[in-house]
PDB file of N, CA and C in Angstrom:
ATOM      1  N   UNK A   1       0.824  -1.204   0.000  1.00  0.00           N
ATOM      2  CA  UNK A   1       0.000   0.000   0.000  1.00  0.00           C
ATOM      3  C   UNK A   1       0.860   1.258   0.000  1.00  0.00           C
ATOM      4  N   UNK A   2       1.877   1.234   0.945  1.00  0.00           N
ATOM      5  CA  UNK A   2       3.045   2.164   0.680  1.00  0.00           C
ATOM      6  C   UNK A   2       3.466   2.713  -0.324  1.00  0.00           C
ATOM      7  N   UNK A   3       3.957   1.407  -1.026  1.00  0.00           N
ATOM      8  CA  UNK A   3       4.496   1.413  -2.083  1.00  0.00           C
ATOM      9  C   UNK A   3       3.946   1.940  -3.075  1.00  0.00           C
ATOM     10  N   UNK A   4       2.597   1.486  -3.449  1.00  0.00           N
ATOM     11  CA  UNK A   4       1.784   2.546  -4.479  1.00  0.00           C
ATOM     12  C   UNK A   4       2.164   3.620  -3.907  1.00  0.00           C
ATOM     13  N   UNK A   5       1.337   4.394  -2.620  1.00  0.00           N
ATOM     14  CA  UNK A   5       1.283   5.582  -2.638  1.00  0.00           C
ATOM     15  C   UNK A   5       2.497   6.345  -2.916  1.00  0.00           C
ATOM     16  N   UNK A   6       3.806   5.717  -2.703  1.00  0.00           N
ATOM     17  CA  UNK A   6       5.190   6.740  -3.356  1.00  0.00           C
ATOM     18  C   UNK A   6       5.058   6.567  -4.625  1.00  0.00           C
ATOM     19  N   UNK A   7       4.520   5.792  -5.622  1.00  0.00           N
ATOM     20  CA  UNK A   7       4.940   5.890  -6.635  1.00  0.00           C
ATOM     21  C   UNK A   7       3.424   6.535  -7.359  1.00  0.00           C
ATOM     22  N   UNK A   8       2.192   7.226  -6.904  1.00  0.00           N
ATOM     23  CA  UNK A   8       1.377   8.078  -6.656  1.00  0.00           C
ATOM     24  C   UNK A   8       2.129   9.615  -6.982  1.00  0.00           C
ATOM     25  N   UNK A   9       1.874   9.978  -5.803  1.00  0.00           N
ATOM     26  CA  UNK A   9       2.739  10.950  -5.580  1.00  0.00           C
ATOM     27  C   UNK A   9       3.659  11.725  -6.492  1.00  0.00           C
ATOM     28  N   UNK A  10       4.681  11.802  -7.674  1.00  0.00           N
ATOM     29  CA  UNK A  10       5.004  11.700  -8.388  1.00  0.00           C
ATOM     30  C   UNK A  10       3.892  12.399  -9.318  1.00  0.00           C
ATOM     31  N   UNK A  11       3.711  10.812 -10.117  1.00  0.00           N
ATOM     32  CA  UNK A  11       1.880  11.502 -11.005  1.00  0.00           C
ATOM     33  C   UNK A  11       1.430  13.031 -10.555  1.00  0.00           C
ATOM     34  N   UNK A  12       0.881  12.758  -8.875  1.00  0.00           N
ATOM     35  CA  UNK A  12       0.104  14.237  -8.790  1.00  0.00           C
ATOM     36  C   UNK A  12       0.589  15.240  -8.724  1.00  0.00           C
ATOM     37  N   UNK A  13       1.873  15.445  -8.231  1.00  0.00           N
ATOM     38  CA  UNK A  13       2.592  16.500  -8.711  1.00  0.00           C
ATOM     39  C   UNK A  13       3.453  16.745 -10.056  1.00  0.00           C
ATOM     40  N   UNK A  14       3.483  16.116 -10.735  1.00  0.00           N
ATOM     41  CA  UNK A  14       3.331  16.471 -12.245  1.00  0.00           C
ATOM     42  C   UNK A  14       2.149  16.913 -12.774  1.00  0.00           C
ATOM     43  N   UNK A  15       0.648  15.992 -12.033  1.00  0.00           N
ATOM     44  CA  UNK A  15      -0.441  16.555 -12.830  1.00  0.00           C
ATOM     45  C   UNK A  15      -1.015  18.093 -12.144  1.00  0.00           C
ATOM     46  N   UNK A  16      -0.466  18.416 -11.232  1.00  0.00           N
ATOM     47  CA  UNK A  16      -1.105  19.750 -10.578  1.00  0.00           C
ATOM     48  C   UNK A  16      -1.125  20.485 -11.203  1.00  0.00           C
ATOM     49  N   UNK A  17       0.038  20.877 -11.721  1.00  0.00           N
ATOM     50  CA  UNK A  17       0.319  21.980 -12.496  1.00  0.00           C
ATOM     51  C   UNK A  17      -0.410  22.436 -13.439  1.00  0.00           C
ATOM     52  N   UNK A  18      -0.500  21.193 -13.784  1.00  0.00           N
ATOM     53  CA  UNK A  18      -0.810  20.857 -15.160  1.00  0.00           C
ATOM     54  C   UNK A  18      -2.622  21.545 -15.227  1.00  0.00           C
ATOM     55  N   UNK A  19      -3.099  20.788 -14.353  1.00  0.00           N
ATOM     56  CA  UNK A  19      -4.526  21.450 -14.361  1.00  0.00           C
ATOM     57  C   UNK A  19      -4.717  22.518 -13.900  1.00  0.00           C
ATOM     58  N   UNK A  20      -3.209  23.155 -12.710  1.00  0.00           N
ATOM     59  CA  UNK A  20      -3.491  25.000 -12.956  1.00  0.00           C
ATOM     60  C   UNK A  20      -3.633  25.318 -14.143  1.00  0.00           C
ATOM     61  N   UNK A  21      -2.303  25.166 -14.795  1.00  0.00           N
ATOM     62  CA  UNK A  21      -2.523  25.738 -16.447  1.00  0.00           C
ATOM     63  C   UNK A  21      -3.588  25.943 -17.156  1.00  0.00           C
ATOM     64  N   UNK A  22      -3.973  24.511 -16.843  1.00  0.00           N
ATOM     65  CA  UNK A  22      -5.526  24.743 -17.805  1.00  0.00           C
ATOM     66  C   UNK A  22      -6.658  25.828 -17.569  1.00  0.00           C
ATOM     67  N   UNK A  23      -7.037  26.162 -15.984  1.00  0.00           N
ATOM     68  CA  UNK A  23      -7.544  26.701 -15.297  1.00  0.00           C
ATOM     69  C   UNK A  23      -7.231  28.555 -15.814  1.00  0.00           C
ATOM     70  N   UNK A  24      -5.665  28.366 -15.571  1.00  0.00           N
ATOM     71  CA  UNK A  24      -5.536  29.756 -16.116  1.00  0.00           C
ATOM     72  C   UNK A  24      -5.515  30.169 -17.495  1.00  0.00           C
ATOM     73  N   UNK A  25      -5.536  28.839 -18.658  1.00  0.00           N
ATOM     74  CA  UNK A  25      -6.017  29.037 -19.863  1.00  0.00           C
ATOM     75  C   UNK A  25      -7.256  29.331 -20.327  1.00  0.00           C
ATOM     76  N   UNK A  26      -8.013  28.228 -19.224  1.00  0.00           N
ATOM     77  CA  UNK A  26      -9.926  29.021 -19.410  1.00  0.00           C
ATOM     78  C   UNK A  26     -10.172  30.504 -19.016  1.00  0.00           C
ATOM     79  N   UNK A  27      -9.411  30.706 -18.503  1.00  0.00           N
ATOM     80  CA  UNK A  27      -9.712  32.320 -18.004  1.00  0.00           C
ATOM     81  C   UNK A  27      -9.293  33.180 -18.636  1.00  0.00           C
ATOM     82  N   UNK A  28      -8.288  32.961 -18.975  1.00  0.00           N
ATOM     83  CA  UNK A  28      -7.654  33.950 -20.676  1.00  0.00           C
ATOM     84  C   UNK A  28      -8.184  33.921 -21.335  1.00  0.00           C
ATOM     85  N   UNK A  29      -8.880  32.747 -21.914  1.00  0.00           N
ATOM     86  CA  UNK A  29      -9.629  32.428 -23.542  1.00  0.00           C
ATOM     87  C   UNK A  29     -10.562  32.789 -22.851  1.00  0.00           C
ATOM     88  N   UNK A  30     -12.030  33.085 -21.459  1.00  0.00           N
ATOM     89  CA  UNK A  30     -12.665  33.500 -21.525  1.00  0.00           C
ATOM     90  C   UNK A  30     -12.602  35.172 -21.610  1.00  0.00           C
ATOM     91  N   UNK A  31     -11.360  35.598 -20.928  1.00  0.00           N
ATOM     92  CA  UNK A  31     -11.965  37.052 -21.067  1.00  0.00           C
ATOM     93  C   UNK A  31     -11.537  37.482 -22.055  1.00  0.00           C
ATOM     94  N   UNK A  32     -10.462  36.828 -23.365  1.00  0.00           N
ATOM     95  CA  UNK A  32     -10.163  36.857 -24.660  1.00  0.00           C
ATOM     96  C   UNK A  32     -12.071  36.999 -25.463  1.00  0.00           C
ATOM     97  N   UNK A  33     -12.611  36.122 -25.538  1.00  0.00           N
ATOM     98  CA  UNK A  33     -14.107  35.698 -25.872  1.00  0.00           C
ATOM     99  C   UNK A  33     -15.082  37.127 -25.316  1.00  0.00           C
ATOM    100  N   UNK A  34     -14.563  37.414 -24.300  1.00  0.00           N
ATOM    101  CA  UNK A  34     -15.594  38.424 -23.642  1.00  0.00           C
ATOM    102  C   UNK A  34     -15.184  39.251 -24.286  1.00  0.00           C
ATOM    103  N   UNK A  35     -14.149  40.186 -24.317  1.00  0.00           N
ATOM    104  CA  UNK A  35     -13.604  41.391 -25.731  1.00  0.00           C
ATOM    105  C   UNK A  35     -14.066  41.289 -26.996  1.00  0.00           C
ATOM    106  N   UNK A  36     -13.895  39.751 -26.815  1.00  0.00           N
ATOM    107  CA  UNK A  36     -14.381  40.225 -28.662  1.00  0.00           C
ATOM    108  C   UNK A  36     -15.633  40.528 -28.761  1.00  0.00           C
ATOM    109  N   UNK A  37     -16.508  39.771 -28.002  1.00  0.00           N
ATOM    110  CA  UNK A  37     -18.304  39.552 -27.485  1.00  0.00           C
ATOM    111  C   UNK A  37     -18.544  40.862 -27.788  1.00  0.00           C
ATOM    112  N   UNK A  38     -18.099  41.769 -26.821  1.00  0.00           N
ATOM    113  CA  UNK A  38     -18.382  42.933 -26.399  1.00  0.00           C
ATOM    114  C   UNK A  38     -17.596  44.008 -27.530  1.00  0.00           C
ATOM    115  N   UNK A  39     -16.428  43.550 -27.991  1.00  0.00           N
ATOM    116  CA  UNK A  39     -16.205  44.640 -29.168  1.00  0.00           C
ATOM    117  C   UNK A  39     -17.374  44.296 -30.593  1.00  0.00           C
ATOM    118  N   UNK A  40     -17.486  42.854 -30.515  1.00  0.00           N
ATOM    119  CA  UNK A  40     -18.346  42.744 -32.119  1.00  0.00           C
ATOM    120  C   UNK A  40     -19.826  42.724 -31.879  1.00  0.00           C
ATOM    121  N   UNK A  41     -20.334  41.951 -31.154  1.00  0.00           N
ATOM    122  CA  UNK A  41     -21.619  41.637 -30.792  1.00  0.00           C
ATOM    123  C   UNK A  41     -22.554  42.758 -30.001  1.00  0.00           C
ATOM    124  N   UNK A  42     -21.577  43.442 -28.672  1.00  0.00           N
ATOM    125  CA  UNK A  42     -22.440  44.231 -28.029  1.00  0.00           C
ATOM    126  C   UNK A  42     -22.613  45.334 -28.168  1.00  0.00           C
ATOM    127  N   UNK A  43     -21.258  45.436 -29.211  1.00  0.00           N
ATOM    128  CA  UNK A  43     -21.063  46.994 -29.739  1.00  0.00           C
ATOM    129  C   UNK A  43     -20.504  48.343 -28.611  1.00  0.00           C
ATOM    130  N   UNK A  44     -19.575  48.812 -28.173  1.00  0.00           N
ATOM    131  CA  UNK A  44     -19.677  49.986 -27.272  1.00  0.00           C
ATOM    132  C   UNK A  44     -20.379  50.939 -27.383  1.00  0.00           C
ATOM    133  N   UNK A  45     -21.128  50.823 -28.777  1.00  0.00           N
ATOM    134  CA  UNK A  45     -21.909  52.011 -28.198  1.00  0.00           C
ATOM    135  C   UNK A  45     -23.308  51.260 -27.860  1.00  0.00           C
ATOM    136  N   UNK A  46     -23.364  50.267 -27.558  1.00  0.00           N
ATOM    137  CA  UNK A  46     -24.614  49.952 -27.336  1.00  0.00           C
ATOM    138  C   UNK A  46     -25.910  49.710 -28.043  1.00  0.00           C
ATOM    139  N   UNK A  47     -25.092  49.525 -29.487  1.00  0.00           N
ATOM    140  CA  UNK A  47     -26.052  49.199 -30.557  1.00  0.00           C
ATOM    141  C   UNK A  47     -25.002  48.039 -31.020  1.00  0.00           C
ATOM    142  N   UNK A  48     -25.995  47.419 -31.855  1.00  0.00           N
ATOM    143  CA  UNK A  48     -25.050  46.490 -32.490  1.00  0.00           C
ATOM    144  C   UNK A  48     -26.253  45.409 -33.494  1.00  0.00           C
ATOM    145  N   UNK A  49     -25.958  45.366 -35.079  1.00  0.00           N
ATOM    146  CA  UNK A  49     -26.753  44.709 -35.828  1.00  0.00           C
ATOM    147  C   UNK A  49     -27.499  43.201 -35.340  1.00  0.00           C
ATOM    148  N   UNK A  50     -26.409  42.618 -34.382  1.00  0.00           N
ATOM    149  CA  UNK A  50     -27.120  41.271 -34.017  1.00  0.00           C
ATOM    150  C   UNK A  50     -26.855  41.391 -32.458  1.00  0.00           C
ATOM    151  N   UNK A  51     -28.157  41.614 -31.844  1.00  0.00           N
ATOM    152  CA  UNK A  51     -27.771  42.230 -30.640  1.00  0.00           C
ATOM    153  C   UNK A  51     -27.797  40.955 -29.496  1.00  0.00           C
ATOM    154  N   UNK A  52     -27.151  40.741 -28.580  1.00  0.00           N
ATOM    155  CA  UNK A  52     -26.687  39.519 -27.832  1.00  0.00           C
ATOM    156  C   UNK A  52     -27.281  39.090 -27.476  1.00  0.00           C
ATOM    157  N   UNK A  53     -28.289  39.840 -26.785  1.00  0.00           N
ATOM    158  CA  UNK A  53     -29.091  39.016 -25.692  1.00  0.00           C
ATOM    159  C   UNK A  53     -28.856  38.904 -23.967  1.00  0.00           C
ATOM    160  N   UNK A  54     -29.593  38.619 -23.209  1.00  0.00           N
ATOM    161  CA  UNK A  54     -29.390  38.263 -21.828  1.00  0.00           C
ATOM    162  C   UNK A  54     -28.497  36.838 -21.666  1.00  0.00           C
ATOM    163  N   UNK A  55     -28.755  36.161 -22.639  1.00  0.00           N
ATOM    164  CA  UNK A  55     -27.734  35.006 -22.219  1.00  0.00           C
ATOM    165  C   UNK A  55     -26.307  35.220 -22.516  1.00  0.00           C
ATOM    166  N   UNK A  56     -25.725  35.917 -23.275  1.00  0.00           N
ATOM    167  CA  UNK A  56     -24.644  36.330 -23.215  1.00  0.00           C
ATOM    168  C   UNK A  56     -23.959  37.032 -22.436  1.00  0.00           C
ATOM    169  N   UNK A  57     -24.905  37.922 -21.914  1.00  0.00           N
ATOM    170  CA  UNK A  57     -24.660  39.088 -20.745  1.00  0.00           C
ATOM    171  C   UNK A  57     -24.202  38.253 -19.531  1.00  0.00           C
ATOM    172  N   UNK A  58     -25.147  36.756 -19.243  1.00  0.00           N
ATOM    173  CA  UNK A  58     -24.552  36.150 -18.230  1.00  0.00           C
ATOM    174  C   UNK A  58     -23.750  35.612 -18.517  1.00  0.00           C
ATOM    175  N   UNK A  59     -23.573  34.896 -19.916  1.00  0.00           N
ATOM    176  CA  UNK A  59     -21.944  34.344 -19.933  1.00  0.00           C
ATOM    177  C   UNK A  59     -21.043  35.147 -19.470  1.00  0.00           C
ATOM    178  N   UNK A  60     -20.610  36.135 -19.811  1.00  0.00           N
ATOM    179  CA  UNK A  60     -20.012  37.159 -19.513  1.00  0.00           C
ATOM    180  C   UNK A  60     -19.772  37.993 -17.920  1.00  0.00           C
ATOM    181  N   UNK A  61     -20.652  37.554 -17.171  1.00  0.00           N
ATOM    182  CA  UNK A  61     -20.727  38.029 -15.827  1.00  0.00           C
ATOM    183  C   UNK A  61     -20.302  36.307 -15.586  1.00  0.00           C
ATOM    184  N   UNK A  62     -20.447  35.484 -15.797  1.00  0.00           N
ATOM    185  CA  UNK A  62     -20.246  33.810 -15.450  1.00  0.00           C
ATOM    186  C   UNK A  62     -18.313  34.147 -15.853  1.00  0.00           C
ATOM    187  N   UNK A  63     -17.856  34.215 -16.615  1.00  0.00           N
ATOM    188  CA  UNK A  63     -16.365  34.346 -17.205  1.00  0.00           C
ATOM    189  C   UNK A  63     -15.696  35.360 -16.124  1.00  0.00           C
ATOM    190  N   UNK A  64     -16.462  36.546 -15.582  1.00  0.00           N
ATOM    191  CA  UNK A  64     -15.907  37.203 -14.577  1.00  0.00           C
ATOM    192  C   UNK A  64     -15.402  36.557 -13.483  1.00  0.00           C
ATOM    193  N   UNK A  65     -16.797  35.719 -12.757  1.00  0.00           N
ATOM    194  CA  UNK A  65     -17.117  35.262 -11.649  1.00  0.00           C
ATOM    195  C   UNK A  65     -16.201  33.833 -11.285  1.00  0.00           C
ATOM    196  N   UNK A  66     -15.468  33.878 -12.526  1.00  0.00           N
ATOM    197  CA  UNK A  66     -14.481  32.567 -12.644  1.00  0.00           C
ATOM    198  C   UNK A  66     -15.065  31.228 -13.338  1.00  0.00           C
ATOM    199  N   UNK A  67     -16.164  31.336 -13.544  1.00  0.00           N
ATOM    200  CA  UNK A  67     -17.537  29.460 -14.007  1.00  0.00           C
ATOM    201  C   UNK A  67     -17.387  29.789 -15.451  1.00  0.00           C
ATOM    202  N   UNK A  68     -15.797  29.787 -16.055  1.00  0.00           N
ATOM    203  CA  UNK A  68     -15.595  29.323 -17.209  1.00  0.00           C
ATOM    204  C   UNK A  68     -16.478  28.622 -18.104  1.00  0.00           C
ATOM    205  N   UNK A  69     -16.509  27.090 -17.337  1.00  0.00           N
ATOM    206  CA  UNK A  69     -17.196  26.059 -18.113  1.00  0.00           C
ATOM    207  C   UNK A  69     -18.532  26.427 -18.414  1.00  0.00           C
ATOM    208  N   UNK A  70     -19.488  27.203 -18.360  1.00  0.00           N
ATOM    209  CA  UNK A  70     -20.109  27.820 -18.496  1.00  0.00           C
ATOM    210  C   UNK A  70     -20.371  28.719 -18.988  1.00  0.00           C
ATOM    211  N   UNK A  71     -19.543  29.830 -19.367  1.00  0.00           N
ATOM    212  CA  UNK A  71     -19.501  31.072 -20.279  1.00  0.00           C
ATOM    213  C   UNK A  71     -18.864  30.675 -21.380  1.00  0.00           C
ATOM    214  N   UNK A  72     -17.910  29.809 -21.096  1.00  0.00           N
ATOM    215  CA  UNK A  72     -17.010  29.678 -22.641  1.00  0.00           C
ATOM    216  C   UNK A  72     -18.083  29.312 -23.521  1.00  0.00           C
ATOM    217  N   UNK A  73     -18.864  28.078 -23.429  1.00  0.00           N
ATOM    218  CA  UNK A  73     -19.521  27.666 -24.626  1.00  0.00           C
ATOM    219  C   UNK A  73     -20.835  28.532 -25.139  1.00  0.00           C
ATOM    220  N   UNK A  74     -20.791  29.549 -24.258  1.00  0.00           N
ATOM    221  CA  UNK A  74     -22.178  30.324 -24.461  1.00  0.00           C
ATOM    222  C   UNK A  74     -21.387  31.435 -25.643  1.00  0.00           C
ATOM    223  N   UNK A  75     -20.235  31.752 -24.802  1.00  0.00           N
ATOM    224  CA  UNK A  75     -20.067  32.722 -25.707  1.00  0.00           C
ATOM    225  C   UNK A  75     -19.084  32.678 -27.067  1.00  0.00           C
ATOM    226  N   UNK A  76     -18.605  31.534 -26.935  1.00  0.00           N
ATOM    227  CA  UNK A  76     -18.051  30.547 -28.893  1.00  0.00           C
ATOM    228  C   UNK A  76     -19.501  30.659 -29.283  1.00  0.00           C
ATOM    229  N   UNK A  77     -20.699  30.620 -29.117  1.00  0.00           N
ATOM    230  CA  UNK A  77     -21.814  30.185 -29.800  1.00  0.00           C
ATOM    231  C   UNK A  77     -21.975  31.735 -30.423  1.00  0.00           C
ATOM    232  N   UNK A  78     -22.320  32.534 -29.442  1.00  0.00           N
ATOM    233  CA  UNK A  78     -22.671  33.791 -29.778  1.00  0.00           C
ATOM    234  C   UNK A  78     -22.157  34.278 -31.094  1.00  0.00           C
ATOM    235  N   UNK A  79     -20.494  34.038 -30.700  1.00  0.00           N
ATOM    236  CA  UNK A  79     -19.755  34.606 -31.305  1.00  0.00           C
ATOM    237  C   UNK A  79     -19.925  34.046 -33.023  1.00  0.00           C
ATOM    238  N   UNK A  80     -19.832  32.607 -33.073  1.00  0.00           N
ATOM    239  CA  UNK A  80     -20.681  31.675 -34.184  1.00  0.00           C
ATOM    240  C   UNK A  80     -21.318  32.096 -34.605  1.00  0.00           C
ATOM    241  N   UNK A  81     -22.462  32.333 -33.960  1.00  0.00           N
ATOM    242  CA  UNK A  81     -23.968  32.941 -34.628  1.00  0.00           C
ATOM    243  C   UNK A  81     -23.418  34.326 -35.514  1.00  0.00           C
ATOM    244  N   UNK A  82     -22.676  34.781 -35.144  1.00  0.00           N
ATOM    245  CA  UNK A  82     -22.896  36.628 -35.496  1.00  0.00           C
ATOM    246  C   UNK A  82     -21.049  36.719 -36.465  1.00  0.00           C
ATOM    247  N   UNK A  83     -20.533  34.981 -36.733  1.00  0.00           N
ATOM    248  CA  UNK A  83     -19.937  35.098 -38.060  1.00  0.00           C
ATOM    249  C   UNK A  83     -18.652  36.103 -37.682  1.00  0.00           C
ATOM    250  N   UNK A  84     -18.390  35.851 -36.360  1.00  0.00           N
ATOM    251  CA  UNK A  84     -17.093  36.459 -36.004  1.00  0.00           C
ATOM    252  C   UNK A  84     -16.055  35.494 -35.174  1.00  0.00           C
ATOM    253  N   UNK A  85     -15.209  35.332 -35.785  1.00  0.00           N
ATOM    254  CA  UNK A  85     -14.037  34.392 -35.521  1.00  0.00           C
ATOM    255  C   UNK A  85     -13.687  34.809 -34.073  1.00  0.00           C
ATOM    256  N   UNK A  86     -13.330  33.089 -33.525  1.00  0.00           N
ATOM    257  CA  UNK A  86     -13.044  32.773 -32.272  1.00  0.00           C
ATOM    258  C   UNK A  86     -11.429  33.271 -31.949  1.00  0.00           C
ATOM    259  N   UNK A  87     -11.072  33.503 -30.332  1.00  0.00           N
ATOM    260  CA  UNK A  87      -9.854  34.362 -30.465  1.00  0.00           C
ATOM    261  C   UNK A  87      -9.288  32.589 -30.487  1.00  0.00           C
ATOM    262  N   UNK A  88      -7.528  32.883 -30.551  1.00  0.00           N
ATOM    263  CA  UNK A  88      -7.249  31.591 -30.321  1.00  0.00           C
ATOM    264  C   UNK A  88      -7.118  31.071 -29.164  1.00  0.00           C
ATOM    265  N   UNK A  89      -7.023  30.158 -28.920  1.00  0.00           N
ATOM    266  CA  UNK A  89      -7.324  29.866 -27.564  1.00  0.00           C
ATOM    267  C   UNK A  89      -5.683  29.059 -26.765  1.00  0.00           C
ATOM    268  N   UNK A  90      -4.995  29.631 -25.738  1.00  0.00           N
ATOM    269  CA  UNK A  90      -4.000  28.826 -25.528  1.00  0.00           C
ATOM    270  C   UNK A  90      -3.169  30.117 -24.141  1.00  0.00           C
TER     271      UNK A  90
END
């Protein structure tokens, strides 16, 4: 039982990191997604030909609030719909 657990150990600290990274990659690519949202879709001045909607508005307050998994796919869709390329993501 020992024995696994040292050779455990190892693994999870290689994989920690690893899923910070990711963590701090969803959060880049979301507030990457939220700029563009808000430069193409919401328009600054507050007009905008295909106008977002309330569900975007919460993606967007969701991407703040840190619940990535949740805003990201709302707002790739948006962004889809209204024919404006995704930032890259990384």
């Amino acid at each position: 039982m020992i024995a696994n657990l040292k050779l455990l150990m190892p693994l999870v600290v290689v994989a920690f990191p690893l899923t910070a990274s990711a963590q701090v990659s969803d959060a880049t690519y979301c507030r990457r997604l939220t700029a563009r949202y808000e430069a193409f879709v919401e328009n600054m001045n507050g007009h905008s030909q295909q106008p977002g909607g309330i569900d975007g508005q919460v993606a967007m307050a969701q991407c703040k609030e840190g619940n990535t998994a949740a805003g990201i796919p709302v707002l790739e869709r948006k962004l889809e719909d209204a024919k404006v390329g995704l930032p890259r993501r990384s």
